[in-house]
Protein backbone atom coordinates (compact mmCIF):
# COMPACT_ATOMS: atom_id res chain seq x y z
CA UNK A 1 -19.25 -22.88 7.49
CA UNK A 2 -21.72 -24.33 9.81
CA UNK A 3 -23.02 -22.91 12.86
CA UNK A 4 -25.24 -25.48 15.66
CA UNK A 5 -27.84 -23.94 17.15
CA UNK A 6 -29.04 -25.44 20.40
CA UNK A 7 -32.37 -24.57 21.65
CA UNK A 8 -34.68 -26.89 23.82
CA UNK A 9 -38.24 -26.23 22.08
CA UNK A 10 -39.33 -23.25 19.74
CA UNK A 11 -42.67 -21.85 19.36
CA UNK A 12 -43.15 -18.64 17.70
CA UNK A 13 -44.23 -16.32 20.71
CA UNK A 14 -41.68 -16.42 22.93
CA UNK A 15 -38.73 -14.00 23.42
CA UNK A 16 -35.90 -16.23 23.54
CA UNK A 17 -37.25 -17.78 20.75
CA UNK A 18 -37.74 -14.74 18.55
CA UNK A 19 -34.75 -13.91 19.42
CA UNK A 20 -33.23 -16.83 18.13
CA UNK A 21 -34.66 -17.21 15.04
CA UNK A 22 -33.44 -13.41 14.25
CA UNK A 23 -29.98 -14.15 15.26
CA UNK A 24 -30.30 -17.64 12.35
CA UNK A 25 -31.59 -15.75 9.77
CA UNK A 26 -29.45 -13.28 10.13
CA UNK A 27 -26.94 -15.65 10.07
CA UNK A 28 -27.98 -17.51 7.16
CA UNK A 29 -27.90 -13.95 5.19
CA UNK A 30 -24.41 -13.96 5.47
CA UNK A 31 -24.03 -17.87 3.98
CA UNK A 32 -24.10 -19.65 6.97
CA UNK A 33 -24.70 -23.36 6.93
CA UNK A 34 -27.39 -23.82 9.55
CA UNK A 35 -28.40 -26.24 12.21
CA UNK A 36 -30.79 -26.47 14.58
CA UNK A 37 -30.94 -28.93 17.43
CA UNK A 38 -34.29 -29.00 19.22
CA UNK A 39 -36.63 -31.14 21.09
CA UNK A 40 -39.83 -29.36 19.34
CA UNK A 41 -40.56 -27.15 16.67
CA UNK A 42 -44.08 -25.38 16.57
CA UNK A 43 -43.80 -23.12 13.73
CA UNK A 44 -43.09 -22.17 10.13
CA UNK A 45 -39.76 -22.98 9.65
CA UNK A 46 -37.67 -20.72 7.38
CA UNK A 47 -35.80 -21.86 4.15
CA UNK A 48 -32.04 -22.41 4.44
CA UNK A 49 -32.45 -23.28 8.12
CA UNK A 50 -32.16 -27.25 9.05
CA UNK A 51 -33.95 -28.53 11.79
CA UNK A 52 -32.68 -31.59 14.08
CA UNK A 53 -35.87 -33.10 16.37
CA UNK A 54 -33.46 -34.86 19.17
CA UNK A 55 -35.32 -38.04 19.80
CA UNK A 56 -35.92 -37.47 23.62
CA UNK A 57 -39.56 -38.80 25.06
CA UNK A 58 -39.15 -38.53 28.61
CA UNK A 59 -41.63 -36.21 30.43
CA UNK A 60 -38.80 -35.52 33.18
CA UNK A 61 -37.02 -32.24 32.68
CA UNK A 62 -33.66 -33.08 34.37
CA UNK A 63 -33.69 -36.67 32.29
CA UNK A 64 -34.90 -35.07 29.72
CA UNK A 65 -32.07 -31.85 29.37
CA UNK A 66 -29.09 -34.68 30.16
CA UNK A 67 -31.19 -36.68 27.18
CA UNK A 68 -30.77 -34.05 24.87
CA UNK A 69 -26.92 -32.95 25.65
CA UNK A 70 -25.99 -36.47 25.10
CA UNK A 71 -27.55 -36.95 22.07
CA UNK A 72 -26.39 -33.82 20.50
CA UNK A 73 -22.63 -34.09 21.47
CA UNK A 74 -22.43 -37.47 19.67
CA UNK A 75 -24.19 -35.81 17.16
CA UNK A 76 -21.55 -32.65 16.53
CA UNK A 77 -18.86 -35.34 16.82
CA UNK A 78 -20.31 -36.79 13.10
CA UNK A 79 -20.72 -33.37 11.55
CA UNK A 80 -18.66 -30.42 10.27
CA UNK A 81 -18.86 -28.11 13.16
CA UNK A 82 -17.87 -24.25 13.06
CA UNK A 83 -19.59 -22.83 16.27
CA UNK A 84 -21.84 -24.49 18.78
CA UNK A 85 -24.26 -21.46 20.23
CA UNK A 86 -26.59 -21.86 22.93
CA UNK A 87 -30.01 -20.59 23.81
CA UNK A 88 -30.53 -22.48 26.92
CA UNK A 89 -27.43 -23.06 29.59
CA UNK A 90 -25.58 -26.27 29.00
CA UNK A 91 -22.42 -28.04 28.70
CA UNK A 92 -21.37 -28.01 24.46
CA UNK A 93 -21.41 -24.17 23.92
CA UNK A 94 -19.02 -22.07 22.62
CA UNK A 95 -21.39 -18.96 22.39
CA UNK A 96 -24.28 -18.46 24.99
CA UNK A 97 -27.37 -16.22 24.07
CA UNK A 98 -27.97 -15.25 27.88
CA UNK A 99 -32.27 -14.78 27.41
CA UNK A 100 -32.52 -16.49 30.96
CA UNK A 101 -31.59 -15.00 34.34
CA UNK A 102 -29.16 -15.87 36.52
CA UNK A 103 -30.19 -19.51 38.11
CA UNK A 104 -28.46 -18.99 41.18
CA UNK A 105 -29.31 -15.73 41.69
CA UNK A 106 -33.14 -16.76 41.59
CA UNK A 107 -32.24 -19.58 43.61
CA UNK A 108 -30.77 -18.14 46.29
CA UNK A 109 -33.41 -14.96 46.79
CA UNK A 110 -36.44 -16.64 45.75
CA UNK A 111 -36.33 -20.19 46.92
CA UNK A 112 -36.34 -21.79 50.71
CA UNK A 113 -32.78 -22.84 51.66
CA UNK A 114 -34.18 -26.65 51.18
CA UNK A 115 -34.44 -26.11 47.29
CA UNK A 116 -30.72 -26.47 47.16
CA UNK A 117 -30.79 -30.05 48.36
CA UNK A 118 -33.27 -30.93 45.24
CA UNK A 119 -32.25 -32.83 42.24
CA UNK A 120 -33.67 -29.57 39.95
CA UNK A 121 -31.42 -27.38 42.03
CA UNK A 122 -28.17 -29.78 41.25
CA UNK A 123 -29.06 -30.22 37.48
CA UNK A 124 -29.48 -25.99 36.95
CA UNK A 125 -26.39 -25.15 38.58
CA UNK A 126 -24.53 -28.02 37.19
CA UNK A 127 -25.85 -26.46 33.81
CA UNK A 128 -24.91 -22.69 34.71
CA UNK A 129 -21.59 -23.65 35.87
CA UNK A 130 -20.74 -25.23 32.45
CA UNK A 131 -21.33 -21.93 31.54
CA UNK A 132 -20.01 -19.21 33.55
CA UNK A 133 -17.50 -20.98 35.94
CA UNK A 134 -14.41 -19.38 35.71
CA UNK A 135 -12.56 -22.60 34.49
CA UNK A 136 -14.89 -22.37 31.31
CA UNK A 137 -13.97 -20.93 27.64
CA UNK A 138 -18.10 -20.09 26.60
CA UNK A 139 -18.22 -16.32 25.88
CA UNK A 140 -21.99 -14.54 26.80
CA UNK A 141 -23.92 -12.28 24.84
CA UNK A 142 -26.30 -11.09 27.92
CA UNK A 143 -28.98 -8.42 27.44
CA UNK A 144 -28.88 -6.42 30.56
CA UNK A 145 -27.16 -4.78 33.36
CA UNK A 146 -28.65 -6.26 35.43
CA UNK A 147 -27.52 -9.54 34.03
CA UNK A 148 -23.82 -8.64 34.26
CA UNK A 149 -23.97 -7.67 38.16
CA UNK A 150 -25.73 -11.29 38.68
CA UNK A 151 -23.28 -13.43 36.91
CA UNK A 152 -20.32 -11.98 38.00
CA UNK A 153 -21.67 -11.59 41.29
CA UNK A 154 -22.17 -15.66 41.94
CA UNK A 155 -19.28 -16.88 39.06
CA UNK A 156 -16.52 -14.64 40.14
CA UNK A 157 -13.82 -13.86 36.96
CA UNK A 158 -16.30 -14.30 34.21
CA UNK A 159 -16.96 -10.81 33.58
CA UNK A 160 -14.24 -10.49 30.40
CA UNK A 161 -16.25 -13.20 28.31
CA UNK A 162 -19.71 -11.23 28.87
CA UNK A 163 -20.52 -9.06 26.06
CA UNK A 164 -24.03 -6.95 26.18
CA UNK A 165 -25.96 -7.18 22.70
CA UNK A 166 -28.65 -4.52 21.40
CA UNK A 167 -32.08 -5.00 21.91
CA UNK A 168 -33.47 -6.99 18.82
CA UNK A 169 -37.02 -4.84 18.04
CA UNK A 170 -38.24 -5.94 14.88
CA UNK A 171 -38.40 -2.86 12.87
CA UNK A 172 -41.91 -3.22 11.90
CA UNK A 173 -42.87 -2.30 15.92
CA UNK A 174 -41.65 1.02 15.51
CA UNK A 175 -44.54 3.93 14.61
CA UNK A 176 -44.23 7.17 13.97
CA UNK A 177 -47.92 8.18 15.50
CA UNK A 178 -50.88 6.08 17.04
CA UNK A 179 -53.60 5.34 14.88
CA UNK A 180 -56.41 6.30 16.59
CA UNK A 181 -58.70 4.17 14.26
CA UNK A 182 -57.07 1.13 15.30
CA UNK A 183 -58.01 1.01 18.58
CA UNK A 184 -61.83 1.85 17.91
CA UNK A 185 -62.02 -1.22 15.56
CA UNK A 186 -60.64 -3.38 18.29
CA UNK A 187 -62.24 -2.33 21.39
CA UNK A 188 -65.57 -2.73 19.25
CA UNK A 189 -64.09 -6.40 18.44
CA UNK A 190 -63.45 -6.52 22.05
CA UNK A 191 -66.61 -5.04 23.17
CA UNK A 192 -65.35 -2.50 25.53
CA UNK A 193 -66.11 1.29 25.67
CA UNK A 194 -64.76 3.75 24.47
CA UNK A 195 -63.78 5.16 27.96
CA UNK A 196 -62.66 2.07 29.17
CA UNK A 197 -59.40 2.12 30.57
CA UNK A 198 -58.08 -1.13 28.98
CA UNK A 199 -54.98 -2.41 30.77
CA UNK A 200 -52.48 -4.95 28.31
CA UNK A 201 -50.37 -7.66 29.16
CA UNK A 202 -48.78 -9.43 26.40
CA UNK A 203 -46.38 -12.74 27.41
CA UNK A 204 -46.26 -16.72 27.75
CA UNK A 205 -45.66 -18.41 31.42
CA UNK A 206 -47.94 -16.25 33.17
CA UNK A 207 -46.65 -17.52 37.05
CA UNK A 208 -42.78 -15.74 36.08
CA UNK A 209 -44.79 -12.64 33.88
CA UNK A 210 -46.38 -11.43 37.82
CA UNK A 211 -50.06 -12.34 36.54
CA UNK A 212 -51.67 -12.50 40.05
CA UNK A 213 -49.40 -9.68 41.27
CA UNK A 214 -51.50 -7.56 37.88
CA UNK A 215 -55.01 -9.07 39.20
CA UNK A 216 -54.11 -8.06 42.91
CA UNK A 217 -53.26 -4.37 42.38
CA UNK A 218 -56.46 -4.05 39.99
CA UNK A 219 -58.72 -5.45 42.26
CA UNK A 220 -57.03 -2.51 45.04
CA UNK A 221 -57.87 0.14 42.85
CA UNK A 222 -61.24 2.61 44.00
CA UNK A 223 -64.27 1.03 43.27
CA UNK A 224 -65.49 3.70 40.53
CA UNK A 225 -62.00 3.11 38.72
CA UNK A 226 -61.69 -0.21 38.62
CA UNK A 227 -64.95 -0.30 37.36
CA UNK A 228 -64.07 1.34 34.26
CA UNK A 229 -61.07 -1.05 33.54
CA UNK A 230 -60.76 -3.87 31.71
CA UNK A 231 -57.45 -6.41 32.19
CA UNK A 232 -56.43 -8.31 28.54
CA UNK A 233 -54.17 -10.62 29.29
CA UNK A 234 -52.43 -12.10 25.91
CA UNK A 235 -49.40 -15.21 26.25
CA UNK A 236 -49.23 -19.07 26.11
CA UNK A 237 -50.19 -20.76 29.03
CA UNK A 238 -53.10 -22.55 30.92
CA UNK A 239 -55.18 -19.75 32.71
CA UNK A 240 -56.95 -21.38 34.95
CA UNK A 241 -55.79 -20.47 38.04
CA UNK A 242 -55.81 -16.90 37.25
CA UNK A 243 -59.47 -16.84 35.98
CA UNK A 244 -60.25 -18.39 39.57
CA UNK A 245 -58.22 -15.72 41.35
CA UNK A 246 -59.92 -13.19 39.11
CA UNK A 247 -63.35 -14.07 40.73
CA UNK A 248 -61.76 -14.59 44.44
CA UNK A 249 -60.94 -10.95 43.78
CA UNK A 250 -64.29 -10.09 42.53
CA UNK A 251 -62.72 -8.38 39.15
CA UNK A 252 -63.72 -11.46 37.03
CA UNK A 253 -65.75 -8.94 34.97
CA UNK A 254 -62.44 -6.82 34.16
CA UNK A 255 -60.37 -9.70 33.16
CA UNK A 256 -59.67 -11.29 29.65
CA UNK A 257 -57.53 -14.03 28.62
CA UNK A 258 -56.06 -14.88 25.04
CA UNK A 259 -54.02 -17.08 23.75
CA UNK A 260 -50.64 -16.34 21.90
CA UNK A 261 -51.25 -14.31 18.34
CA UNK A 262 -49.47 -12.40 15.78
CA UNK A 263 -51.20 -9.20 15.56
CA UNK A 264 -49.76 -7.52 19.01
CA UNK A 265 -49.72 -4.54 17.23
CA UNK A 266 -53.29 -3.60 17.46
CA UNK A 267 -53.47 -4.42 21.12
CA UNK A 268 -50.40 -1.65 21.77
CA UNK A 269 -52.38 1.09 19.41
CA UNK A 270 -55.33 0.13 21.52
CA UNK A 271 -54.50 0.25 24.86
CA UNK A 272 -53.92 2.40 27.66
CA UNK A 273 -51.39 0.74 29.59
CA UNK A 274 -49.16 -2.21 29.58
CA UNK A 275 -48.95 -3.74 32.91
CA UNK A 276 -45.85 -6.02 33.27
CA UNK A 277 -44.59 -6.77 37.02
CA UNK A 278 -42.76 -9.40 36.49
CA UNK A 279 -40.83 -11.55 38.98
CA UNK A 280 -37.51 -12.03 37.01
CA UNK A 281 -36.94 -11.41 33.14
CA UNK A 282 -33.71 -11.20 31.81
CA UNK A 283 -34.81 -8.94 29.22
CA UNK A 284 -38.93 -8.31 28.60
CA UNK A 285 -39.38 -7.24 24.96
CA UNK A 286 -42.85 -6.12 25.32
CA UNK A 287 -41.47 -3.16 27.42
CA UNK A 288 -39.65 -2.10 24.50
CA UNK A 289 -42.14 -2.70 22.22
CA UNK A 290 -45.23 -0.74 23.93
CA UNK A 291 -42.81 1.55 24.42
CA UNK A 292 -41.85 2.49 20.64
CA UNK A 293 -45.48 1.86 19.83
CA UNK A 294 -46.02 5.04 22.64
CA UNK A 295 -48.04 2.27 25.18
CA UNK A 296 -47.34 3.80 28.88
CA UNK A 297 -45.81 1.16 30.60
CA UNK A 298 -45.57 0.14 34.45
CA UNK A 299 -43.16 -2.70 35.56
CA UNK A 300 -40.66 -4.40 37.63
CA UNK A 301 -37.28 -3.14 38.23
CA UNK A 302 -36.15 -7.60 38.07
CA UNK A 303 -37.07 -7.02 34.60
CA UNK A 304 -33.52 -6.63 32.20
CA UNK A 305 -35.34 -3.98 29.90
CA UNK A 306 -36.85 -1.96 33.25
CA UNK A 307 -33.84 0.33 32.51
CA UNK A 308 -34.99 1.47 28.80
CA UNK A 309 -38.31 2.43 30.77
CA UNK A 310 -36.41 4.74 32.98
CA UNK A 311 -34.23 6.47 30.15
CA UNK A 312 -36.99 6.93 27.81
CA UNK A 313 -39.58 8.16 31.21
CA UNK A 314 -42.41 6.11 29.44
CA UNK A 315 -44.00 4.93 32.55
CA UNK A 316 -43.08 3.99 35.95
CA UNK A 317 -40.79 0.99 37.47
CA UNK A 318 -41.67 -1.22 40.75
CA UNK A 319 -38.47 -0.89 42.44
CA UNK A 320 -36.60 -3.81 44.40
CA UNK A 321 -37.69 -5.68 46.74
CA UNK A 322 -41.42 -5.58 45.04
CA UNK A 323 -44.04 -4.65 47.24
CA UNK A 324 -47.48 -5.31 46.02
CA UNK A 325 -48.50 -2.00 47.71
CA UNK A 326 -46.21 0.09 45.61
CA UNK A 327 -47.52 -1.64 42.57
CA UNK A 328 -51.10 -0.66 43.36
CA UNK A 329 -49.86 3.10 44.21
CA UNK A 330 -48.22 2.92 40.73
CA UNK A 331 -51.08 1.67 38.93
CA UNK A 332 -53.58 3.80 40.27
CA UNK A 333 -51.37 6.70 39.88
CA UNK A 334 -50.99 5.82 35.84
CA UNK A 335 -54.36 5.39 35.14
CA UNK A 336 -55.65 9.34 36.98
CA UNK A 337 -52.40 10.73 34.85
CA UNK A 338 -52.82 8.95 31.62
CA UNK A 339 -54.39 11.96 29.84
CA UNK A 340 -51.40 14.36 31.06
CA UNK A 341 -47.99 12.61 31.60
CA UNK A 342 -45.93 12.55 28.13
CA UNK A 343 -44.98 8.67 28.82
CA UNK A 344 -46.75 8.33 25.59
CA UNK A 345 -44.89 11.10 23.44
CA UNK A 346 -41.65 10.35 25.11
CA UNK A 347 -41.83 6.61 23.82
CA UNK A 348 -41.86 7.09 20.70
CA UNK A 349 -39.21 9.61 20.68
CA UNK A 350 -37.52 6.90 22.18
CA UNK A 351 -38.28 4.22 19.52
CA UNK A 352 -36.67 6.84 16.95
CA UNK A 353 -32.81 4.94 18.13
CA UNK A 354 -31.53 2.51 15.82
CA UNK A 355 -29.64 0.66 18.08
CA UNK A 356 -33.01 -0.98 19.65
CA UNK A 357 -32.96 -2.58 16.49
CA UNK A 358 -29.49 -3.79 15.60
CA UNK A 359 -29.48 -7.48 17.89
CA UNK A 360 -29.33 -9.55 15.26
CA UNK A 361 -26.42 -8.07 13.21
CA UNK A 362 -24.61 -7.25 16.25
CA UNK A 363 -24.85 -10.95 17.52
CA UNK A 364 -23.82 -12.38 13.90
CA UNK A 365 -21.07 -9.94 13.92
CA UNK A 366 -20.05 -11.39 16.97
CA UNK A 367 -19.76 -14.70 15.45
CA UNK A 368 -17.64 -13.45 12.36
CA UNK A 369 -15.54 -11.79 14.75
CA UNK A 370 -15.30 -15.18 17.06
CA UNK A 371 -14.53 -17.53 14.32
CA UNK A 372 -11.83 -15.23 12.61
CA UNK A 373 -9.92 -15.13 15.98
CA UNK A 374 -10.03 -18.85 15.88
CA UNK A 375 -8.90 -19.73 12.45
């Protein structure tokens, strides 16, 4: 049997894109004929799995996403086609991986009420609604709560086709104890001190990820603390405009920016803290993962995985509406208590669950289950 992937662009440090490639080579464990439609691939690309480049050159997102649907749907219409799953809303799906918020929910908080008169604000809904209106057949594996009160809140009667998935932790993230050596080798690498306090923030699109909201509450902090901090800042994306805040805040110093890499790892068994106040994130893996890895961890309650935070009380959660100022109490607070709270000890305990491992099979079983109902 086949099963169509569709995913605009993959890269191998994203979260929707990890996620995805799990959930395919999971898939292709179980004898799955696999396709992938995509507009890029940067990346290794696994055996068994066949990639599709859709030929679409235009620089316009909107042109470019209609581009793309077109050209795929006369594609499926030439091939053998089981299942048609999603990793980005659009018309086509039978499954969608929900990794994104809610569009209108974002829209309708976060944007002026002008932004609904825009041809970007016409194109996203007209993409959600393929989704989750209620005159649609595309069942939803979402990954939060959170998730599940937005959806149904703004596409009334959709609730019965959303099904929550597992977190999907690799199982390499998960450690019994810190090694301690570890993070001497790489502050030396680094060049910090041993008693600085080095603050970790690990994700690509640095605007959504809360970036100047991280720089803002570290340049707050007392004078003889933030002076023995040091901000590492690790994700895909251009940085300048953070560097140049940096040094409007006078904490250009404490700040460090590099670019997506493989060894994350090291960075949670080195650091103290793993600052993440994002404005919206459907899920936020890197919770999870400094989490298991015993990282403390202060966040945003818009973040999906905010609520794994709270159960496993491995750090401390911005709540909603953000304030900046509560997000500089927070921080401060963290970094004075580091040596005594048990966020540390309590996240590993947490990382001892299976189930924050299971996405992938639990998605694929999905499928099986999906495709036996329809045959």
């Amino acid at each position: 049997m086949h099963l169509s992937f569709l995913i605009y662009s993959y890269f191998p440090f994203g979260g929707l894109q990890r996620d995805f490639l799990r959930i395919a080579t999971e898939c292709r464990s179980r004898g799955y004929k696999i396709d992938v439609y995509t507009l890029s691939w940067n990346g290794d690309i696994p055996d068994g799995i066949n990639v599709i480049l859709v030929p679409v050159t235009t620089r316009n997102r909107i042109k470019r996403n209609k581009a793309y649907t077109e050209w795929v749907q006369a594609a499926l219409k030439q091939r053998d086609v089981s299942l048609v799953i999603g990793f980005n809303k659009m018309p086509l799906l039978d499954i969608y991986f929900a990794a994104d918020p809610c569009f209108m929910e974002k829209a309708t908080q976060e944007r002026a009420f002008y932004y609904k008169f825009t041809s970007r604000y016409k194109h996203f809904k007209e993409y959600e609604e393929a989704v989750f209106a209620a005159s649609r057949l595309t069942e939803v594996l979402i990954l939060s709560p959170h998730q599940r009160i937005a959806f149904e809140k703004y596409y009334p009667g959709c609730g019965s086709r959303l099904h929550q998935v597992p977190p999907g932790i690799s199982v390499d993230r998960k450690v019994d104890a810190i090694d301690k050596n570890i993070g001497v080798q790489l502050r030396s690498e680094l060049g910090l001190a041993a008693n600085t306090k080095l603050l970790l923030q690990v994700g690509s699109g640095f605007r959504v990820k809360g970036v100047d909201r991280a720089l803002r509450a570290i340049a707050a902090l007392e004078k003889s603390e933030r002076e023995h901090c040091h901000y590492l800042l690790i994700g895909q994306d251009k940085p300048n405009r953070y560097l140049r805040l940096a040094k409007k805040l006078g904490i250009a110093k404490q700040f460090t920016v590099l670019g997506g890499r493989d060894d994350i790892p090291r960075f949670l068994a080195t650091a103290d803290l793993l600052l993440h106040p994002a404005y919206s994130e459907s899920a936020g893996y890197m919770l999870l993962e400094a989490t298991i890895a015993g990282l403390p961890v202060l966040t945003t309650s818009t973040c999906g995985y905010a609520f794994h935070i709270e159960k496993a009380k491995s750090g401390l959660v911005c709540s909603y509406p953000f304030e900046q100022e509560q997000l500089n109490s927070y921080l401060a607070q963290m970094i004075r208590d580091l040596d005594s709270a048990d966020w540390s000890q309590n996240g590993l305990e947490y990382g001892k669950q299976e189930e924050l491992y299971s996405q992938a099979s639990a998605a694929a079983d999905f499928f099986d289950e999906f495709l036996a109902k329809e045959a």
